[in-house]
C-alpha atoms as a PDB file:
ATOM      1  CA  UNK A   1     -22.535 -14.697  -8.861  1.00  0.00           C
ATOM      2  CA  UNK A   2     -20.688 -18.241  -9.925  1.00  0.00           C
ATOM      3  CA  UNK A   3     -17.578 -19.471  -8.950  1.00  0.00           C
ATOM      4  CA  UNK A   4     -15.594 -18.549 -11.920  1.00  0.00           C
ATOM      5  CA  UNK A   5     -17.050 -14.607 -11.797  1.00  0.00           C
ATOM      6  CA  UNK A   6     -16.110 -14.655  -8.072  1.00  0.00           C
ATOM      7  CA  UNK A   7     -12.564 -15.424  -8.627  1.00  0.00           C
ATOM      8  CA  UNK A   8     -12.159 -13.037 -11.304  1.00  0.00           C
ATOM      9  CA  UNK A   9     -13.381 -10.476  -8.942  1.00  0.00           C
ATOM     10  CA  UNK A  10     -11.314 -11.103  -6.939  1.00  0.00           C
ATOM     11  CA  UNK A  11      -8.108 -11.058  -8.699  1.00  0.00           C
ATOM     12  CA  UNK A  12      -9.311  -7.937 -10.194  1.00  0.00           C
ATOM     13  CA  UNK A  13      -9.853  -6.090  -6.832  1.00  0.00           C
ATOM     14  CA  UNK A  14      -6.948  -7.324  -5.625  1.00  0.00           C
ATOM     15  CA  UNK A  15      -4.640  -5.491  -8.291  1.00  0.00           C
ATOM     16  CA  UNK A  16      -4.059  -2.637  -6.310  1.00  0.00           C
ATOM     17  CA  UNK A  17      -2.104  -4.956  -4.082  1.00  0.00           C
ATOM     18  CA  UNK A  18       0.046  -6.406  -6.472  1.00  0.00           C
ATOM     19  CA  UNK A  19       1.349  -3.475  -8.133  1.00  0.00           C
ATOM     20  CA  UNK A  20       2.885  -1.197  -5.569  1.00  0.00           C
ATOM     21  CA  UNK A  21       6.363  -3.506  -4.698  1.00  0.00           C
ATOM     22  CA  UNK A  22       6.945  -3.924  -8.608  1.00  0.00           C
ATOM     23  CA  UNK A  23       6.413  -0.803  -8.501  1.00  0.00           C
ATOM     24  CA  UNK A  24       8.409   0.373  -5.533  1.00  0.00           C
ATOM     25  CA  UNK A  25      11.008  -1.971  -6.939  1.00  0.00           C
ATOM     26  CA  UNK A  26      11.307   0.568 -10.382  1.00  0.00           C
ATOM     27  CA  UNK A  27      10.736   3.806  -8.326  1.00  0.00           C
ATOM     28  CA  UNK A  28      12.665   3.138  -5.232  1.00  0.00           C
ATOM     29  CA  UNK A  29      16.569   4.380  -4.223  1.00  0.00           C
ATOM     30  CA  UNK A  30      17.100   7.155  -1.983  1.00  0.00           C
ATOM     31  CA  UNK A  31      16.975   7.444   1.933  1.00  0.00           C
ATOM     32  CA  UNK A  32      15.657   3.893   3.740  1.00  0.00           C
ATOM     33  CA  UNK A  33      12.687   4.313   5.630  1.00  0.00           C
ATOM     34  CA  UNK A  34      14.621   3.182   8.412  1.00  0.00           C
ATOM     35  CA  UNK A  35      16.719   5.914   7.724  1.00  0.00           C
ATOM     36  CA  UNK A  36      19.637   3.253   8.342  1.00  0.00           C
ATOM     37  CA  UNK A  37      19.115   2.609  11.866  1.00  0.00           C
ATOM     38  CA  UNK A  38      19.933  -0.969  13.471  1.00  0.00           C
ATOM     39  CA  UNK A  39      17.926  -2.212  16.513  1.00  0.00           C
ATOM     40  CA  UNK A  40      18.816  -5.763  18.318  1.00  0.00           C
ATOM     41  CA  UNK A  41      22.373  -5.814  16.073  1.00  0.00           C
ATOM     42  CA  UNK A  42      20.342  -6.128  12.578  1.00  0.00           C
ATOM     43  CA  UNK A  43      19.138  -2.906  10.361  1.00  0.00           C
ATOM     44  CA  UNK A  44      15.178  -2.580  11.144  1.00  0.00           C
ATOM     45  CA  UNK A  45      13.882  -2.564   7.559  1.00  0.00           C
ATOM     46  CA  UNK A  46      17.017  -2.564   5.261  1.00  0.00           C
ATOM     47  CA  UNK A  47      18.771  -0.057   2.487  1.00  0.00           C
ATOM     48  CA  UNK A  48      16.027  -1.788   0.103  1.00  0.00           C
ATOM     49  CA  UNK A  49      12.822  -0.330   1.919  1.00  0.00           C
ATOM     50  CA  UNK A  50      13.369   3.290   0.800  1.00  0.00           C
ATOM     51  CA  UNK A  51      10.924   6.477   1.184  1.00  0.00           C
ATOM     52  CA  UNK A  52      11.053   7.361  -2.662  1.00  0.00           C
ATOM     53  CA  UNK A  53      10.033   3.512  -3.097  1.00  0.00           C
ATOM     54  CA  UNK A  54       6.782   3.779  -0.513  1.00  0.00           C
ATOM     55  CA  UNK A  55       5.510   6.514  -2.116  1.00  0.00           C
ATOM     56  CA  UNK A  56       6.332   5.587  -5.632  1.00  0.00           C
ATOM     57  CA  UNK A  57       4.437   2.457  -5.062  1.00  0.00           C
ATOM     58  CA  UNK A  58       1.376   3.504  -3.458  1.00  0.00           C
ATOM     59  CA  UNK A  59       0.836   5.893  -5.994  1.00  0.00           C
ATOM     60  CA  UNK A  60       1.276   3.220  -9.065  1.00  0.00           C
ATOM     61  CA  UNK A  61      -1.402   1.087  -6.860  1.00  0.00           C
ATOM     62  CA  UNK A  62      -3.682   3.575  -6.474  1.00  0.00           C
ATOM     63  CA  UNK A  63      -3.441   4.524 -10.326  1.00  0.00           C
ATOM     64  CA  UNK A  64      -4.421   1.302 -11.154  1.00  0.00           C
ATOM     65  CA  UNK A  65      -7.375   1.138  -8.925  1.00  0.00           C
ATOM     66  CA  UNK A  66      -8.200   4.655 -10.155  1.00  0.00           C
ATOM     67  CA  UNK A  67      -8.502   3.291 -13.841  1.00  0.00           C
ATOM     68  CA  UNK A  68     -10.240   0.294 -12.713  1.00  0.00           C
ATOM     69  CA  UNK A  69     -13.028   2.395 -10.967  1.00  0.00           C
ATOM     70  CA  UNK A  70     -13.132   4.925 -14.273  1.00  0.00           C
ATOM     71  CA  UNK A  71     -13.677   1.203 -16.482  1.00  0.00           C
ATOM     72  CA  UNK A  72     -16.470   0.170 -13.820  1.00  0.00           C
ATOM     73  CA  UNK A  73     -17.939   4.043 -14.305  1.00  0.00           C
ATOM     74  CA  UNK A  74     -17.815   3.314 -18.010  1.00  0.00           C
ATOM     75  CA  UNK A  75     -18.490  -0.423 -18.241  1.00  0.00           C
ATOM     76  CA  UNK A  76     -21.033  -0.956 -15.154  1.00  0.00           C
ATOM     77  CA  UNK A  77     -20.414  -4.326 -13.929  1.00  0.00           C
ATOM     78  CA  UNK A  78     -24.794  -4.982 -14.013  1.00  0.00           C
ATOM     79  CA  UNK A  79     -24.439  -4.663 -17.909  1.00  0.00           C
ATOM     80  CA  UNK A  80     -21.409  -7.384 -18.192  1.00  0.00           C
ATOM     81  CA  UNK A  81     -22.281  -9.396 -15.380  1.00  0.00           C
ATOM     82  CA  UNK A  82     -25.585  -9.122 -13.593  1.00  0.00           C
ATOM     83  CA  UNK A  83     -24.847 -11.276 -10.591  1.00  0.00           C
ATOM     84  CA  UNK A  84     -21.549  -8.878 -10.191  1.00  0.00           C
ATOM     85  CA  UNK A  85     -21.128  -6.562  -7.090  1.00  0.00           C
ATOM     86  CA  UNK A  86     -21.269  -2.769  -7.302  1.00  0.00           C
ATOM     87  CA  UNK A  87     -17.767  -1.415  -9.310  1.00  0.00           C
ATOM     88  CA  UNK A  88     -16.585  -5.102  -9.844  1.00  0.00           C
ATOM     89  CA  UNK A  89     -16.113  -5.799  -6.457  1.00  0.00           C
ATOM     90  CA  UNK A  90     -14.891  -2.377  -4.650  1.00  0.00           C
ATOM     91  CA  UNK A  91     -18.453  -1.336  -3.746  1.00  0.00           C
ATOM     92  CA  UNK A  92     -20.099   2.072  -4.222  1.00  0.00           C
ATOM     93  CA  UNK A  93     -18.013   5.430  -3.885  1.00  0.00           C
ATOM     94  CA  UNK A  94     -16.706   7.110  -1.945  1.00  0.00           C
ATOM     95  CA  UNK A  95     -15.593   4.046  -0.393  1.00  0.00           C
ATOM     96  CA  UNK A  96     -14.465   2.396  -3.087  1.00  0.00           C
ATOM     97  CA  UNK A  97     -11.550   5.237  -3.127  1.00  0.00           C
ATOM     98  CA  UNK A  98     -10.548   3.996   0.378  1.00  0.00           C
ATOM     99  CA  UNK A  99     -10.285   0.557  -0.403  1.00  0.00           C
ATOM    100  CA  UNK A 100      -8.006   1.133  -3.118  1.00  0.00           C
ATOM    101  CA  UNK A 101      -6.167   3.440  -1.227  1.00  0.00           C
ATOM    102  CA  UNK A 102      -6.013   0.851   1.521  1.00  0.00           C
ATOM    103  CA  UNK A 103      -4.848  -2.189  -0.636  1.00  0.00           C
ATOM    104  CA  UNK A 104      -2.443  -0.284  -1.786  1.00  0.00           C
ATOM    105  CA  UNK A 105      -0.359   0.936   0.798  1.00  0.00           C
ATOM    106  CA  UNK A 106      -1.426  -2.078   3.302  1.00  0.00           C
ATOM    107  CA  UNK A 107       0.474  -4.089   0.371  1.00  0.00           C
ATOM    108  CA  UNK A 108       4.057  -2.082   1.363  1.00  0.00           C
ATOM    109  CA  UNK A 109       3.288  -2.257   4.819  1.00  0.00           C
ATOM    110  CA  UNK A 110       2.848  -5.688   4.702  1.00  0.00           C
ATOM    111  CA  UNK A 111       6.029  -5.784   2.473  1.00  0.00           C
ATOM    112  CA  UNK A 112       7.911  -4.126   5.021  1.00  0.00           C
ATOM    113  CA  UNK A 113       6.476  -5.935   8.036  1.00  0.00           C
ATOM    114  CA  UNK A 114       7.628  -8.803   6.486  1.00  0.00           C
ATOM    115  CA  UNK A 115      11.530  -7.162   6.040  1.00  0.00           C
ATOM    116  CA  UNK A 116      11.387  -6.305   9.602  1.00  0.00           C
ATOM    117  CA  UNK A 117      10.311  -9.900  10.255  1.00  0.00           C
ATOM    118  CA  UNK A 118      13.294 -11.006   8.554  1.00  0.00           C
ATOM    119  CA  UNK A 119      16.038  -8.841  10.064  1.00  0.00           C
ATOM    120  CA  UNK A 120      14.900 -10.440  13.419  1.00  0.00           C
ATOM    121  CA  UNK A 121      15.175 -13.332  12.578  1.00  0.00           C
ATOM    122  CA  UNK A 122      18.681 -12.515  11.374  1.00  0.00           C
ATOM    123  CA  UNK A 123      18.448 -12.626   7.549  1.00  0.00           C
ATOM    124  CA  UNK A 124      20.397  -9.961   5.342  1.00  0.00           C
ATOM    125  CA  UNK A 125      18.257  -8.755   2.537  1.00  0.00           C
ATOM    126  CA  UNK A 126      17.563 -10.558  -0.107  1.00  0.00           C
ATOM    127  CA  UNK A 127      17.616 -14.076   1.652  1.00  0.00           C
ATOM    128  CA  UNK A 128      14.663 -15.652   0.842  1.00  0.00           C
ATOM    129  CA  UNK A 129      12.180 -17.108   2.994  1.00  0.00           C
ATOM    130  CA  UNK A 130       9.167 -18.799   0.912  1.00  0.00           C
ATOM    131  CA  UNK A 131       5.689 -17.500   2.701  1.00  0.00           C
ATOM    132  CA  UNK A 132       7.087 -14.748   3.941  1.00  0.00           C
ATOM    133  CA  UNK A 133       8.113 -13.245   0.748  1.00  0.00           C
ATOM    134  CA  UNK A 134       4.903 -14.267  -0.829  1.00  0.00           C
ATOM    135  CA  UNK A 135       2.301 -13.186   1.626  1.00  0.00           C
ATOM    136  CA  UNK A 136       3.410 -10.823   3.491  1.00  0.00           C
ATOM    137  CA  UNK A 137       2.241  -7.923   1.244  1.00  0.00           C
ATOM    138  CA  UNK A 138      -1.095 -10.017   0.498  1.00  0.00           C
ATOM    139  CA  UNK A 139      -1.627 -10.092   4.507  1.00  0.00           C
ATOM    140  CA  UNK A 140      -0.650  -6.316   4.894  1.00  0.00           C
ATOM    141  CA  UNK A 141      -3.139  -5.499   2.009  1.00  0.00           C
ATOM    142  CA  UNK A 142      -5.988  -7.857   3.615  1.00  0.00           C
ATOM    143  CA  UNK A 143      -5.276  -6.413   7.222  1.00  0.00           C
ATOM    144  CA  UNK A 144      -5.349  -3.164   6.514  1.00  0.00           C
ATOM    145  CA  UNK A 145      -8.983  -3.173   4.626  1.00  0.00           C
ATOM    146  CA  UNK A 146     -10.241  -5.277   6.998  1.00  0.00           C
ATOM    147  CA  UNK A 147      -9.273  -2.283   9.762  1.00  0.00           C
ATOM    148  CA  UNK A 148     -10.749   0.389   7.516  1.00  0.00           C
ATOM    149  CA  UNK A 149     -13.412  -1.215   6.077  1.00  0.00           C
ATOM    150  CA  UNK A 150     -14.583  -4.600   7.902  1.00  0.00           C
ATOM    151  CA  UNK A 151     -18.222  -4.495   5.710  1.00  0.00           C
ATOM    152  CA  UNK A 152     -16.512  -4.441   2.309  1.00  0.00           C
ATOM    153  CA  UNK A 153     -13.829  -6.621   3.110  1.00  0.00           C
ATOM    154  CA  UNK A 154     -16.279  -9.542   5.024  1.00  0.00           C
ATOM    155  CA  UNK A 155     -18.670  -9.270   1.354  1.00  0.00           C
ATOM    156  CA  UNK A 156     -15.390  -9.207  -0.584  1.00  0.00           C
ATOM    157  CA  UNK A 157     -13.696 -12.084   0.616  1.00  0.00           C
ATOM    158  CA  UNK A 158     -16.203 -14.185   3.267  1.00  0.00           C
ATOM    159  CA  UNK A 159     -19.886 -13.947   2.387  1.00  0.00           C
ATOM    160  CA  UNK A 160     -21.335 -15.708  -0.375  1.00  0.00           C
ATOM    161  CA  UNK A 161     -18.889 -16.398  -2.977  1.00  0.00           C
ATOM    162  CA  UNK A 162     -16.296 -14.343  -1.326  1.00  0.00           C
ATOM    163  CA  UNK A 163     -13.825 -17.502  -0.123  1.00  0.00           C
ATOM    164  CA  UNK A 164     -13.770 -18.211  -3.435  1.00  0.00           C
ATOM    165  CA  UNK A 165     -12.347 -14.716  -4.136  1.00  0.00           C
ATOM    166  CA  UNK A 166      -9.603 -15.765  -1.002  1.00  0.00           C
ATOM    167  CA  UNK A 167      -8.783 -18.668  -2.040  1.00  0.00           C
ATOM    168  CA  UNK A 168      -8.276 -18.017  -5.834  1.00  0.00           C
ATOM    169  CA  UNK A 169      -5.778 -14.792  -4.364  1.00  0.00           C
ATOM    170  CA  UNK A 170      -4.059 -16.783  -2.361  1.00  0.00           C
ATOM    171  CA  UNK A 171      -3.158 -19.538  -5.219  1.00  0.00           C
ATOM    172  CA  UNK A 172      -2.850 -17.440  -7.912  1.00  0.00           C
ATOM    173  CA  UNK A 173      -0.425 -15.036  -5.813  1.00  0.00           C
ATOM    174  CA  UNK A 174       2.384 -17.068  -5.414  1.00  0.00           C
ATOM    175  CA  UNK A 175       2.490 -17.916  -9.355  1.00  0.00           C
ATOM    176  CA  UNK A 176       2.408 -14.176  -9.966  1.00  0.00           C
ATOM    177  CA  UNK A 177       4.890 -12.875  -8.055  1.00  0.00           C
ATOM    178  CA  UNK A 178       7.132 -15.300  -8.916  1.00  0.00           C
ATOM    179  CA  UNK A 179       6.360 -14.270 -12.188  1.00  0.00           C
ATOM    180  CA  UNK A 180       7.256 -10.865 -11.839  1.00  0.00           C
ATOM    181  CA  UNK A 181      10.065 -11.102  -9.330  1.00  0.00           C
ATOM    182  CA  UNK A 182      12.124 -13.471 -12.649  1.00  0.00           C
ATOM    183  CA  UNK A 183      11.050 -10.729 -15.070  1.00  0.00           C
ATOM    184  CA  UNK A 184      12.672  -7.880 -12.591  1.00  0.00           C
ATOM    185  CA  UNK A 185      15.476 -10.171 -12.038  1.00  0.00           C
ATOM    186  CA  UNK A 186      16.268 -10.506 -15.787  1.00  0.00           C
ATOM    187  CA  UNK A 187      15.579  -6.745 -16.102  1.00  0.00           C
ATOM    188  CA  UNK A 188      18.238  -6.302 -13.915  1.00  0.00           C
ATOM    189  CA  UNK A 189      16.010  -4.369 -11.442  1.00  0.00           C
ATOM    190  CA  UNK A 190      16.415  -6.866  -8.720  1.00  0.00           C
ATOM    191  CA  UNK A 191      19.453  -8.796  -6.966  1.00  0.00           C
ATOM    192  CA  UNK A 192      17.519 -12.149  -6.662  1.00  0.00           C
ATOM    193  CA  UNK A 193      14.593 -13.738  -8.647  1.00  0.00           C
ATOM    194  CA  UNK A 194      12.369 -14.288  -5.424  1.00  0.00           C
END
């Protein structure tokens, strides 16, 4: 596998990560997950981590990583790309259920790690604070394979090629979600373009 097929992949198996908070963001409302509750003086997560929004997001995730395992059952990655690991990167099934499944909700708990982060350190939603709101669902998703599944996420993202995969997520990250958080913004679907 080259460089350039390695980075693709790992964009691509990375996509159940990056939907779930636009997601959340156009399914959310409702009752907080923190069901409003303060600790320390500050709200623990904030009115814009909501329950309908979790749920609504994981789902969209794991959608997408649904249809991307039906176009690797339909378009096997050996026939595009020889040097390509098994389902474009998610590995063989079962597993490759659970990894979705993992990269998608690790995403919002990341997201919402990161809003707890924030209200201790004092900041009302919505302030921004760079990294933070550009990792911390990347981090969430990465953690929470690597707890599940340690095997697919060290050939994923450390053997071989697989720091190339990393390192072409964590560049191309940023760019995308600031992307995405300016298109919400002019939607009108969130309060601040970051």
């Amino acid at each position: 596998m080259d460089a350039l097929l390695a980075a693709g992949i790992g964009m691509w198996i990375m996509l159940p990560a990056l939907i779930p908070n636009s997601a959340a963001v156009l399914t959310g409302g409702g009752t907080p997950v923190d069901f409003g509750r303060s600790w320390r003086g500050n709200r623990i997560l904030g009115d814009g981590k909501t329950w309908r929004g979790f749920f609504g997001g994981a789902v969209f995730g794991v959608l997408v990583g649904m249809i991307q395992l039906l176009v690797a059952q339909i378009y096997p990655a050996e026939v595009w790309f020889p040097s390509a690991p098994t389902n474009y990167g998610f590995g063989p099934m079962p597993g490759a259920i659970g990894v979705v499944i993992a990269l998608s909700v690790g995403a919002l708990l990341g997201d919402m790690a990161g809003a707890f982060i924030k209200r201790r350190m004092g900041y009302a939603r919505g302030h921004r604070v760079p990294l933070l709101d550009i990792y911390d669902f990347v981090l969430g998703a990465l953690i929470l394979t690597l707890m599940f599944f340690p095997d697919w996420f060290l050939h994923a993202f450390v053997y071989d090629l697989g720091l190339v995969s990393l390192i072409t997520v964590l560049i191309a990250v940023p760019l995308i979600h600031r992307l995405f958080n300016i298109i919400g913004y002019k939607a009108g679907l969130k309060k601040e373009p970051w």
